[in-house]
C-alpha atoms as a PDB file:
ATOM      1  CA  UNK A   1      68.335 133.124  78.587  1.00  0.00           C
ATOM      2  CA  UNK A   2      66.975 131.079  75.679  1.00  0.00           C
ATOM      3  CA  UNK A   3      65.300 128.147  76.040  1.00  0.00           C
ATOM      4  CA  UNK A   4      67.892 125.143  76.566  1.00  0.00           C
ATOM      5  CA  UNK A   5      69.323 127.434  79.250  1.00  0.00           C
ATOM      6  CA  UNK A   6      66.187 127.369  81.167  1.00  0.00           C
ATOM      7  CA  UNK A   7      65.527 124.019  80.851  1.00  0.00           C
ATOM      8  CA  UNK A   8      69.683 123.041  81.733  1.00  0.00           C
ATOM      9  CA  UNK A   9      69.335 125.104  84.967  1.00  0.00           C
ATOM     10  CA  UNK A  10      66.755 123.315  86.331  1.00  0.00           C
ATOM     11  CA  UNK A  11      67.585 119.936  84.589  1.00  0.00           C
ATOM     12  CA  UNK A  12      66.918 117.691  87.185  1.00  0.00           C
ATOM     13  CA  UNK A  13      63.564 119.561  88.249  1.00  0.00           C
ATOM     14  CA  UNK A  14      62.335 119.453  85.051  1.00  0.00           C
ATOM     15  CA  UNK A  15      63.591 116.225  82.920  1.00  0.00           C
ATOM     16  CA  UNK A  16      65.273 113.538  85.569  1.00  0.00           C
ATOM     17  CA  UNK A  17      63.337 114.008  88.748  1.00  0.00           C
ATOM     18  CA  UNK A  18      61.353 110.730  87.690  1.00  0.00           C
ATOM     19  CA  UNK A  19      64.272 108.688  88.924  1.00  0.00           C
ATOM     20  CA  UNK A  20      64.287 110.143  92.335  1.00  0.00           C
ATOM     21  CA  UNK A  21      66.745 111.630  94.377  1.00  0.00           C
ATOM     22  CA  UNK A  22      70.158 110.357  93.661  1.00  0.00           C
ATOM     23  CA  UNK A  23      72.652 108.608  96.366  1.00  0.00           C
ATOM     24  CA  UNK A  24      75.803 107.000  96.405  1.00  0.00           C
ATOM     25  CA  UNK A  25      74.337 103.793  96.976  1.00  0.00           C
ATOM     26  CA  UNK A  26      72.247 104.177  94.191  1.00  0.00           C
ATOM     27  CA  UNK A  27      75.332 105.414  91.923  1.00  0.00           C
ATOM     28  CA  UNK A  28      77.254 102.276  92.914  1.00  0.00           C
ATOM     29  CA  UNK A  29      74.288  99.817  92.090  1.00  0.00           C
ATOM     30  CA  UNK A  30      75.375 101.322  88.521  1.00  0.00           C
ATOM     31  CA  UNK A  31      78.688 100.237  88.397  1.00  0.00           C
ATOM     32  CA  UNK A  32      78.071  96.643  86.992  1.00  0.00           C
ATOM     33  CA  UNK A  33      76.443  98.276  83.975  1.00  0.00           C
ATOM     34  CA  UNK A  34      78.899 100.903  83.241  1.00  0.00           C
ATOM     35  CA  UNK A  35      81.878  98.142  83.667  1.00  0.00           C
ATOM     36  CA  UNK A  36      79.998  96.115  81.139  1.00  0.00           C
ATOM     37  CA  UNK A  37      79.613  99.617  78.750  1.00  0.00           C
ATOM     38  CA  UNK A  38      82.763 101.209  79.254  1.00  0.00           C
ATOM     39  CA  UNK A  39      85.616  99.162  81.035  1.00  0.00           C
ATOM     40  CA  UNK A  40      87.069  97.683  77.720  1.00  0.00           C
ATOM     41  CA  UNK A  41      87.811 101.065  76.678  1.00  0.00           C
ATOM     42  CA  UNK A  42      89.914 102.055  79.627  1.00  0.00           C
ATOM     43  CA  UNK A  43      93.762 101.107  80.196  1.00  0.00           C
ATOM     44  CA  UNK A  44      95.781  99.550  82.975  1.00  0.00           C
ATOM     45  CA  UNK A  45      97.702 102.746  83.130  1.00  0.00           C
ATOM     46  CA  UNK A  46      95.380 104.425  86.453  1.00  0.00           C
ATOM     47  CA  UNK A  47      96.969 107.422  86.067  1.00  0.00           C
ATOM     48  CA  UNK A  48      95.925 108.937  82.662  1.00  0.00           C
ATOM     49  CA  UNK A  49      93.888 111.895  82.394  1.00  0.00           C
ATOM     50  CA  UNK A  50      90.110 111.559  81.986  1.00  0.00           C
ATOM     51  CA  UNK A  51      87.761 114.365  80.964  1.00  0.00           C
ATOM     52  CA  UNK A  52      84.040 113.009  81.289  1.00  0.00           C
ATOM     53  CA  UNK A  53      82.058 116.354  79.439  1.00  0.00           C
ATOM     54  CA  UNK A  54      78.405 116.694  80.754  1.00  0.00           C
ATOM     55  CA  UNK A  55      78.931 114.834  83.777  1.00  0.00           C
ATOM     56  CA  UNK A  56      75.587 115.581  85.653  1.00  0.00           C
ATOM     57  CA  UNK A  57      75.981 114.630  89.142  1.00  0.00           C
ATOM     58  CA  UNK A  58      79.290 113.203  88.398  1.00  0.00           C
ATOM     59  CA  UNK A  59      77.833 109.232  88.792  1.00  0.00           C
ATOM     60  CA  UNK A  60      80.360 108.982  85.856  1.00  0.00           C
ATOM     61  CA  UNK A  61      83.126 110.240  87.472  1.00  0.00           C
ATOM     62  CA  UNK A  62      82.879 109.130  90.921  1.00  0.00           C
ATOM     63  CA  UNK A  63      82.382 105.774  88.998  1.00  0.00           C
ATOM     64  CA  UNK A  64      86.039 106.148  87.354  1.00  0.00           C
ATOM     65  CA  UNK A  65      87.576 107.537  90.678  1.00  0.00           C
ATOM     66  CA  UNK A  66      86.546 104.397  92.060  1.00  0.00           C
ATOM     67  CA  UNK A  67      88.045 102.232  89.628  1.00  0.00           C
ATOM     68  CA  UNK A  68      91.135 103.668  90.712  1.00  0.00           C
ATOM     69  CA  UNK A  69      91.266 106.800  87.778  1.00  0.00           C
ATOM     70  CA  UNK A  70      91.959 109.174  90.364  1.00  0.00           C
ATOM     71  CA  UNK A  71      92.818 112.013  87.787  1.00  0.00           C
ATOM     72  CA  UNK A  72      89.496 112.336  86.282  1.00  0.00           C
ATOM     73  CA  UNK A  73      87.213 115.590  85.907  1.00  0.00           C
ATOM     74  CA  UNK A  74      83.694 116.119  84.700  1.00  0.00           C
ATOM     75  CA  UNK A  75      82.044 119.215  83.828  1.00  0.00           C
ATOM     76  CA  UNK A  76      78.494 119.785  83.337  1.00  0.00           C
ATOM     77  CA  UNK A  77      76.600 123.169  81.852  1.00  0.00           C
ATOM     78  CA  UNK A  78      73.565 122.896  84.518  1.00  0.00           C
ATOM     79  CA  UNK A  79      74.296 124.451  87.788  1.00  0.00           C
ATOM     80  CA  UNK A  80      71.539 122.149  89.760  1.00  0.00           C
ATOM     81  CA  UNK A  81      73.304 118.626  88.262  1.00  0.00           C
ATOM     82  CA  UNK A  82      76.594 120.066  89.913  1.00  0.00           C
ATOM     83  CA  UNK A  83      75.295 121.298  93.231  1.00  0.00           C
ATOM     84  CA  UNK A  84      73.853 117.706  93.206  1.00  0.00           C
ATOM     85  CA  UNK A  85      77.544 116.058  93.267  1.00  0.00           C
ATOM     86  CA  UNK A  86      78.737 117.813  95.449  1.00  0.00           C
ATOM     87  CA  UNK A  87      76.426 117.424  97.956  1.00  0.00           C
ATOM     88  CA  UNK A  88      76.841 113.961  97.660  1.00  0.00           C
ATOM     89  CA  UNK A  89      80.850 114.471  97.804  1.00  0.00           C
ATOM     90  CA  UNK A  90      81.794 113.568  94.427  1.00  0.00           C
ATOM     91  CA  UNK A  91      85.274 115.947  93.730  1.00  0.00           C
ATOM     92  CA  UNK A  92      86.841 117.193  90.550  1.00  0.00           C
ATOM     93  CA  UNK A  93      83.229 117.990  89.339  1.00  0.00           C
ATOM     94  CA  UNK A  94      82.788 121.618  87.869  1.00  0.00           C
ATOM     95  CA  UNK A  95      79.737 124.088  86.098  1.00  0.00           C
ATOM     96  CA  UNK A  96      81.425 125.136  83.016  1.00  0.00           C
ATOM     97  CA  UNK A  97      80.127 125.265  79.337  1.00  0.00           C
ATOM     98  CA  UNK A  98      82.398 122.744  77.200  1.00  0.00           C
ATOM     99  CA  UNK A  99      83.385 125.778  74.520  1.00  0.00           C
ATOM    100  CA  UNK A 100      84.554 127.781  76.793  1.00  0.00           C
ATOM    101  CA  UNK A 101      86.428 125.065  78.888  1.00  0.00           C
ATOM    102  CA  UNK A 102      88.170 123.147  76.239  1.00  0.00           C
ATOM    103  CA  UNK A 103      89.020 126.225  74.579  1.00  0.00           C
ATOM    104  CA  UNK A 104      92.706 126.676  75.769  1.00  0.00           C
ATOM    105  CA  UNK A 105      92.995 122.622  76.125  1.00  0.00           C
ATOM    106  CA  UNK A 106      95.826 121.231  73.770  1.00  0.00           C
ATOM    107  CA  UNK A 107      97.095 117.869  74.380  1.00  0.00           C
ATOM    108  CA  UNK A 108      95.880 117.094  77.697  1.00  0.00           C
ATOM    109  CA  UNK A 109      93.300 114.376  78.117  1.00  0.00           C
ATOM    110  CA  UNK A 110      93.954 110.589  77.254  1.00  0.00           C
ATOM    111  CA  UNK A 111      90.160 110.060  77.411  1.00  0.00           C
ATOM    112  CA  UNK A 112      87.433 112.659  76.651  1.00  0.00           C
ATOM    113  CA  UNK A 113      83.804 110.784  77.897  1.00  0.00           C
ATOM    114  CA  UNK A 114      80.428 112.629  76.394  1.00  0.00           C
ATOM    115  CA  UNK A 115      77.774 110.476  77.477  1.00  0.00           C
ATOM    116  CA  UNK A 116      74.711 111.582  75.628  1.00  0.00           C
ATOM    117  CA  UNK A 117      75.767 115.109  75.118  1.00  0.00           C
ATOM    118  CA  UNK A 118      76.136 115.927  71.845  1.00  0.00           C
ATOM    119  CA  UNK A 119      72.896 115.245  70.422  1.00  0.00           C
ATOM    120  CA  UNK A 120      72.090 118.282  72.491  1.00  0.00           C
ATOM    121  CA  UNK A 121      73.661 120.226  70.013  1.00  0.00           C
ATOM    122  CA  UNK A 122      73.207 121.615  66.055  1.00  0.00           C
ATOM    123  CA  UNK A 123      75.059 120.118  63.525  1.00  0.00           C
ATOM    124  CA  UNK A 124      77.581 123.244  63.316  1.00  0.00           C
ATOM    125  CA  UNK A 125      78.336 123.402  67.112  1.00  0.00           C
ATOM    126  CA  UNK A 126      78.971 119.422  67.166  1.00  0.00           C
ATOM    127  CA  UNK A 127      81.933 119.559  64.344  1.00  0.00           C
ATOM    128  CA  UNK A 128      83.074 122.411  66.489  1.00  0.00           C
ATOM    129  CA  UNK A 129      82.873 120.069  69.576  1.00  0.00           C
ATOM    130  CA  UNK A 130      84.931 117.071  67.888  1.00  0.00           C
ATOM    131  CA  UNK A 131      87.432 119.429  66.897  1.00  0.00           C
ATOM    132  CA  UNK A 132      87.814 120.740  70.566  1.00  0.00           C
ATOM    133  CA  UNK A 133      87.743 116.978  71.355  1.00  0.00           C
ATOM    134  CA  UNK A 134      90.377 115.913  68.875  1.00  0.00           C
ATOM    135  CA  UNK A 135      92.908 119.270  69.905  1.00  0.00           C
ATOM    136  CA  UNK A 136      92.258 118.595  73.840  1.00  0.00           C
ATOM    137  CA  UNK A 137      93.717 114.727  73.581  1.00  0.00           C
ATOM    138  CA  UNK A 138      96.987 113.704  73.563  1.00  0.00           C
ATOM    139  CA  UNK A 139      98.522 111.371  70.550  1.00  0.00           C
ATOM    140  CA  UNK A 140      96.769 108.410  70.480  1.00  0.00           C
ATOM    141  CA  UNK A 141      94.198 109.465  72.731  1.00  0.00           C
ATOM    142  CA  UNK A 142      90.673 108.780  72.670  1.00  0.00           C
ATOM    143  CA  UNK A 143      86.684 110.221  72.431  1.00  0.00           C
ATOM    144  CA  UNK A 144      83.806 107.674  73.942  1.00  0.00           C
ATOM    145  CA  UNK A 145      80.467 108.805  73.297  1.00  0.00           C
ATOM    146  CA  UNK A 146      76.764 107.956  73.231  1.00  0.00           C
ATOM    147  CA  UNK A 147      73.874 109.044  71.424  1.00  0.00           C
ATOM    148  CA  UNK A 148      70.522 108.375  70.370  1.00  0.00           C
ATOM    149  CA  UNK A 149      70.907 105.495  67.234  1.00  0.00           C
ATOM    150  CA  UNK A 150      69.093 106.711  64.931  1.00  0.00           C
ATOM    151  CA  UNK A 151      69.280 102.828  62.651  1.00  0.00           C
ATOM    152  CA  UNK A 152      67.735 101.708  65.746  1.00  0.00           C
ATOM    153  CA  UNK A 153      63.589 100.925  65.143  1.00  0.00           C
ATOM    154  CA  UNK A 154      63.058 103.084  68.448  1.00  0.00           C
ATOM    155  CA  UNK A 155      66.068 105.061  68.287  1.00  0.00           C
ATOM    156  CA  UNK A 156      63.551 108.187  68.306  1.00  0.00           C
ATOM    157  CA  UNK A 157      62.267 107.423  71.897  1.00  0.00           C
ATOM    158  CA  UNK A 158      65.796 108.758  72.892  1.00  0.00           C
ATOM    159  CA  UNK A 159      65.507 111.488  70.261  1.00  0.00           C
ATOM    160  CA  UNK A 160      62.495 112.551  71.356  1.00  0.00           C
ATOM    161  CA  UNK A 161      62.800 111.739  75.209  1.00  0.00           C
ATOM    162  CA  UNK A 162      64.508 115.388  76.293  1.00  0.00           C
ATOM    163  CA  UNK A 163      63.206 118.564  74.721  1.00  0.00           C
ATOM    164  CA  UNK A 164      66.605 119.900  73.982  1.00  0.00           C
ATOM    165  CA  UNK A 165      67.672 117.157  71.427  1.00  0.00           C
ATOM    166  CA  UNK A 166      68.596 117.937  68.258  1.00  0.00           C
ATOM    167  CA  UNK A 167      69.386 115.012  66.563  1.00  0.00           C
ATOM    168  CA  UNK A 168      70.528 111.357  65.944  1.00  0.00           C
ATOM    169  CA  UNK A 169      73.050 109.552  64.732  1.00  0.00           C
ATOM    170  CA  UNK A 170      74.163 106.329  62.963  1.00  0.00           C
ATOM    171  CA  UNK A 171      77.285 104.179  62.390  1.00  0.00           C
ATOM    172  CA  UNK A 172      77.463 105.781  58.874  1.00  0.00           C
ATOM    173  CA  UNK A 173      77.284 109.043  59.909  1.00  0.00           C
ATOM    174  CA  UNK A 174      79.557 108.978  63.162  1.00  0.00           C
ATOM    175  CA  UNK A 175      82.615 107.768  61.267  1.00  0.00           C
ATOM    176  CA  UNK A 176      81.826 110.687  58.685  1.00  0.00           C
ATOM    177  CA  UNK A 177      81.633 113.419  61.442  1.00  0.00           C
ATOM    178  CA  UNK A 178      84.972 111.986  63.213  1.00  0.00           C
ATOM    179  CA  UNK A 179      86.971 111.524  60.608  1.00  0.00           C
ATOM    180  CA  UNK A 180      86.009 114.670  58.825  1.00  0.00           C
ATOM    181  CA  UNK A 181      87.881 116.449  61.649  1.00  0.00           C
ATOM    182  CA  UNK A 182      90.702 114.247  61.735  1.00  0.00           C
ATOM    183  CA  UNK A 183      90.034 110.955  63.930  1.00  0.00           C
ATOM    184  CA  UNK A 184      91.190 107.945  62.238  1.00  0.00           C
ATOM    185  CA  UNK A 185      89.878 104.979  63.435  1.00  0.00           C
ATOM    186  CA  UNK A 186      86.614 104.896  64.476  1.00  0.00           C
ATOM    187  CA  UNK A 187      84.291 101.860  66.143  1.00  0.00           C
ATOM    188  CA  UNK A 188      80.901 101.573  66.762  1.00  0.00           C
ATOM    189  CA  UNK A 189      79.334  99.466  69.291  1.00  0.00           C
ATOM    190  CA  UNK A 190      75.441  98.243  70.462  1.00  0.00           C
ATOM    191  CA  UNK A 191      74.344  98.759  73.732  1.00  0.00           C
ATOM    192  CA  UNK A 192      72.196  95.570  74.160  1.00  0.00           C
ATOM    193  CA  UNK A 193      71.252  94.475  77.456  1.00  0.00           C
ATOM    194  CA  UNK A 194      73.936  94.214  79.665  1.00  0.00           C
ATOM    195  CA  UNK A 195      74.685  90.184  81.337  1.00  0.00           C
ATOM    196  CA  UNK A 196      75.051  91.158  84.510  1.00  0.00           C
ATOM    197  CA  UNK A 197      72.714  89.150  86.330  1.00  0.00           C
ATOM    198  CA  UNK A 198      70.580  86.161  84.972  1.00  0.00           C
ATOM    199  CA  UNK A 199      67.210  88.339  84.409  1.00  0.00           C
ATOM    200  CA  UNK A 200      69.670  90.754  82.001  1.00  0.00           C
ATOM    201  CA  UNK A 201      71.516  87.803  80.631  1.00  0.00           C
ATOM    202  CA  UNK A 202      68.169  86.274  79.431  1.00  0.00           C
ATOM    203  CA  UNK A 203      67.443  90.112  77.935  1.00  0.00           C
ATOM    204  CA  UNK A 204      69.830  89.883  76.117  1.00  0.00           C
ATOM    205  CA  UNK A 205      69.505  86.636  74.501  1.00  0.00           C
ATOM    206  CA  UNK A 206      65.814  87.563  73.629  1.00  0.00           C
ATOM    207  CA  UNK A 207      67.066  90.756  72.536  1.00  0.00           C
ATOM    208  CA  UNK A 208      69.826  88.517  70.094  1.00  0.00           C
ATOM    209  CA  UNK A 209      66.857  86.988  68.764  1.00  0.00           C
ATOM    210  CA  UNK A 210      65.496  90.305  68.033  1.00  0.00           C
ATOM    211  CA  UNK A 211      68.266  92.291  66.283  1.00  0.00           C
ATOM    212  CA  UNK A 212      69.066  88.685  64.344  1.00  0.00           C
ATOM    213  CA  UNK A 213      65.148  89.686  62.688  1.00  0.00           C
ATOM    214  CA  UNK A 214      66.115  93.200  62.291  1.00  0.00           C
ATOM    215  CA  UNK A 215      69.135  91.955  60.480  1.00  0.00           C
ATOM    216  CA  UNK A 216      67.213  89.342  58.183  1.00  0.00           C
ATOM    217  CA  UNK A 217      64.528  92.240  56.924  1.00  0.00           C
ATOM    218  CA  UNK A 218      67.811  94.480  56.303  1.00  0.00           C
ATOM    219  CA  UNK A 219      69.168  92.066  54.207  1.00  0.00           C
ATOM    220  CA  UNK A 220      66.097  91.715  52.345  1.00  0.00           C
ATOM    221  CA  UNK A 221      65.111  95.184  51.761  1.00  0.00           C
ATOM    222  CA  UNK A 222      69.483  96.238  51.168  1.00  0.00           C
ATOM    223  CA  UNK A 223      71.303  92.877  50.517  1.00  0.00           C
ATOM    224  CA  UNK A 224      73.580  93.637  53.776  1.00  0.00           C
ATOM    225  CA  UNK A 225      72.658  92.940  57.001  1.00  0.00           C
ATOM    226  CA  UNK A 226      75.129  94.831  58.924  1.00  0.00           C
ATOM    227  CA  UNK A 227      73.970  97.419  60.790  1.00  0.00           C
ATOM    228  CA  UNK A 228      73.271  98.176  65.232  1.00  0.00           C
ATOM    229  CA  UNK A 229      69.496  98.276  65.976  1.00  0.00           C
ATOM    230  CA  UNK A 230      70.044  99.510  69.918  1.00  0.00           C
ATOM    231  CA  UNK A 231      68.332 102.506  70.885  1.00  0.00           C
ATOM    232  CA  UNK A 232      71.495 104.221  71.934  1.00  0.00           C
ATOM    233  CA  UNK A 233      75.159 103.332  69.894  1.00  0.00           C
ATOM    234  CA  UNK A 234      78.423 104.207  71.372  1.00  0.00           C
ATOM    235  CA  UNK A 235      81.605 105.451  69.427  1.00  0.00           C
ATOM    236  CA  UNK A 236      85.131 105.218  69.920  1.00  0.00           C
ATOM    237  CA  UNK A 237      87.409 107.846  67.975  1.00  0.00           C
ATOM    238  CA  UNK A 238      90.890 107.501  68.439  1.00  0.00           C
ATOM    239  CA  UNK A 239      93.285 110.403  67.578  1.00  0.00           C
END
């Protein structure tokens, strides 16, 4: 057992036990977030086929079940996450390594979901992943993923913040990894405070003021000022 095996089976002993013991109650109080995150990337249509890789506890999917995605799956390497979820009754939730799962997948999911997963990986092993990803969707199917943001002026606190992290990742480099194994378009979006409530909502207009700063010394130092300066940056690669 090498070391990110160790660490994976006892995952939540060792890296998330800081939050407390999870509930359903708790999981729902999430909901508002994740709608503000991730609802614009999901489709009328309720009865596609979701894949959410590294699932945990399944928050994710019991999240997306809820929303009325009934056929939606999650798998997660770490045996403790899983026995987790189903304790608290989440379904569809399984302990399986990704390689070996999406193996024999071909043309199956309309959504593939890996939440801050594949920084976990080495560079190798992740173009390996997006091509699993890209053979496992159907036509005009879709990735969504987060990772550490590496453009981001604390975009190493995520790096950093879990032992078996590998890397990070920018805009730049995202559309280079996804297209190089066939995705064609590709978007890139900040996670800035969510305006969910009027304490977030006034986050995140400090936090406009911020990244408008961030953008004036980029265009200073580069002559552009584009770039996303949130600690984490989600992708969406559509096949």
């Amino acid at each position: 057992m090498n070391y990110k095996e160790k660490l994976y089976s006892k995952y939540i002993s060792t890296h998330t036990s800081y939050l407390g013991k999870n509930t359903i109650k708790k999981i729902e109080k999430h909901f508002p977030v994740w709608d503000y995150y991730y609802h614009k990337f999901l489709p009328e249509a309720k009865k596609i086929k979701i894949l959410d890789v590294g699932c945990g506890e399944g928050s994710f999917v019991y999240w997306l079940q809820q929303k009325g995605y009934k056929n939606t799956f999650g798998i997660d390497v770490s045996k403790e996450q899983i026995e987790n979820g189903e304790k608290l009754k989440i379904t569809n939730i399984q302990q399986m390594n990704l390689f070996k799962f999406l193996k024999n997948k071909k043309v199956e999911y309309d959504i593939i979901f890996a939440r801050d997963v594949i920084e976990h990986f080495k560079k190798e092993e992740i173009l390996d992943i997006l091509k699993l990803f890209y053979k496992s969707l159907k036509q005009k199917g879709k990735v969504i993923i987060q990772v550490p943001n590496a453009e981001g002026p604390f975009g190493t606190h995520y790096l950093y913040s879990d032992f078996t992290h590998e890397l990070a990742f920018t805009e730049r480099s995202l559309n280079q990894i996804f297209k190089s194994v066939g995705f064609k378009d590709i978007y890139c979006y900040p996670t800035s405070p969510p305006q969910i409530s009027i304490t977030s909502k006034g986050r995140h207009l400090l936090w406009k003021m911020i990244e408008n700063s961030l953008k004036f010394y980029t265009l200073v130092e580069t002559g552009s000022s584009k770039g996303i300066f949130t600690r984490n940056i989600i992708c969406e690669a559509i096949k």
